[in-house]
Protein backbone atom coordinates (compact mmCIF):
# COMPACT_ATOMS: atom_id res chain seq x y z
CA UNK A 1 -11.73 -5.21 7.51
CA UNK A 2 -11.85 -4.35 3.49
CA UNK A 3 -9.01 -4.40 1.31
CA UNK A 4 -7.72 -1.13 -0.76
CA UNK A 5 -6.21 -1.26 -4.00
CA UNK A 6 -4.87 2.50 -5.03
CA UNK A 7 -3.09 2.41 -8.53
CA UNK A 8 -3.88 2.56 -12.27
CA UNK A 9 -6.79 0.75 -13.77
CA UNK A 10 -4.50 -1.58 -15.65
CA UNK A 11 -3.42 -2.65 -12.05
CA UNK A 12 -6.79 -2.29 -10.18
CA UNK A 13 -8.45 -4.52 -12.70
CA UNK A 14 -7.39 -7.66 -11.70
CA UNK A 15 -8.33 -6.83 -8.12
CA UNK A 16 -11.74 -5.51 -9.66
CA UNK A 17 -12.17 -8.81 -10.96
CA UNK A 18 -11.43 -10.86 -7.70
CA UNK A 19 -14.28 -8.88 -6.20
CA UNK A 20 -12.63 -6.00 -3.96
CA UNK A 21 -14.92 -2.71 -4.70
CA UNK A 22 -12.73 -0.37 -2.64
CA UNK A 23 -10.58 0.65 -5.77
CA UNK A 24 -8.93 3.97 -6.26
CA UNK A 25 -7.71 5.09 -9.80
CA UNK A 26 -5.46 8.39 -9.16
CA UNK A 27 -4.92 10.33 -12.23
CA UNK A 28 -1.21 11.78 -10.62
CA UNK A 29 0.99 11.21 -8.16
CA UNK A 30 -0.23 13.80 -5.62
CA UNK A 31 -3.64 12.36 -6.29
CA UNK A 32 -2.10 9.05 -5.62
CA UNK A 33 -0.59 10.20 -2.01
CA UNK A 34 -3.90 12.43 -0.84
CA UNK A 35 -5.88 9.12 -1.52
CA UNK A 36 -3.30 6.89 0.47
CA UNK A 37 -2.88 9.47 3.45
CA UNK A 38 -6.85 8.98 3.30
CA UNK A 39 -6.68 5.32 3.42
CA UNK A 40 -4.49 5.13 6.33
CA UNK A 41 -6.84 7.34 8.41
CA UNK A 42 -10.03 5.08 7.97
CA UNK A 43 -10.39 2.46 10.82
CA UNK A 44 -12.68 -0.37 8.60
CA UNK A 45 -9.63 -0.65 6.20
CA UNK A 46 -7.39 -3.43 7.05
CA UNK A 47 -4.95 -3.84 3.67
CA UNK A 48 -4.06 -0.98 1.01
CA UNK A 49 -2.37 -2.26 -1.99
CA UNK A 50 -0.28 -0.59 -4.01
CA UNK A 51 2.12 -0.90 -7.35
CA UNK A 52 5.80 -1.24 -5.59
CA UNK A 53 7.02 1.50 -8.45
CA UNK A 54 4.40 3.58 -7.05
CA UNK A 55 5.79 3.35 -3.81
CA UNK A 56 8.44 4.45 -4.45
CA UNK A 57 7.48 8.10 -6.01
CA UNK A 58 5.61 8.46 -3.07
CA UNK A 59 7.06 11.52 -0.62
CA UNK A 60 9.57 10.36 1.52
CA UNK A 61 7.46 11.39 5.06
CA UNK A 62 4.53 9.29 3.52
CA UNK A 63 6.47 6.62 2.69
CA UNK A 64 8.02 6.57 6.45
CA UNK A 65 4.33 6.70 8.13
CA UNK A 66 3.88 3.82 5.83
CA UNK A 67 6.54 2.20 7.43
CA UNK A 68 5.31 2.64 10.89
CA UNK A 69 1.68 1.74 9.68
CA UNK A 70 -0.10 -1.42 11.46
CA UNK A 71 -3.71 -1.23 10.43
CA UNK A 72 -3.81 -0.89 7.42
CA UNK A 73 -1.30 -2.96 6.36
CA UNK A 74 0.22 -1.15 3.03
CA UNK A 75 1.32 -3.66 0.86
CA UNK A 76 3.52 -3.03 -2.13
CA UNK A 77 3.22 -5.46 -4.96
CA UNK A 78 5.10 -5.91 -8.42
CA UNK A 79 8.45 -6.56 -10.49
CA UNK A 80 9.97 -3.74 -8.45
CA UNK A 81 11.71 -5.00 -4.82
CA UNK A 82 10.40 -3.07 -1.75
CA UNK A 83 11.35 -3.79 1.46
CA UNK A 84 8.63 -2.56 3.60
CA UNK A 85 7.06 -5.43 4.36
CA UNK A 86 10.49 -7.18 5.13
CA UNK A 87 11.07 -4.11 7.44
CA UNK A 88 7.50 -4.10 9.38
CA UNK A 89 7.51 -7.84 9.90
CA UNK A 90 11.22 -7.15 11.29
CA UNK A 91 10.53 -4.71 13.67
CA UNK A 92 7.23 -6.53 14.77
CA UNK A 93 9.08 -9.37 15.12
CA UNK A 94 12.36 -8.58 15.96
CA UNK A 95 13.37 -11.34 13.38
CA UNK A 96 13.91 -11.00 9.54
CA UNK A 97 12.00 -13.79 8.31
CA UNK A 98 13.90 -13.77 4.67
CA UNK A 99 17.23 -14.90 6.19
């Protein structure tokens, strides 16, 4: 399984450097949500990470079948607080882990 890392270059770098290749620079937002709709349809992707404060621009239906998504695993990162992970490991679980 490869890890995706969708987001501006200033975030991608860092990622770059670490040694994933599967990055994706969007220059907008609707860019940015056509490339992650793509990631979640390919089967050899395991991970997509993305900027939480992009995340959060992202249309309200995508950000739902985020949500629900298993494999890949979309995983928000940043200053900005996103509960999505919280939420998936919840309903997986059926226990909230942060408590």
């Amino acid at each position: 399984m490869e890890i995706a890392v969708v987001g501006p270059l200033e975030f991608t770098l860092g990622f770059q450097l670490a040694g994933v290749k599967n990055l994706h620079n969007p220059a907008d937002h609707e860019e940015m949500a056509d490339i992650i709709r793509s990631l979640l349809g390919q089967t050899e992707i395991g991970v997509v990470v993305v900027d939480n404060s992009d995340l959060i621009i992202l249309p309200e239906r995508l950000r739902m079948q985020i949500a629900e998504s298993v494999t890949p695993t979309v995983l928000g990162i940043g200053t900005e607080e996103d509960n999505t992970l919280r939420e998936s490991i919840k309903s997986a679980l059926g226990v909230d882990l942060w408590k």
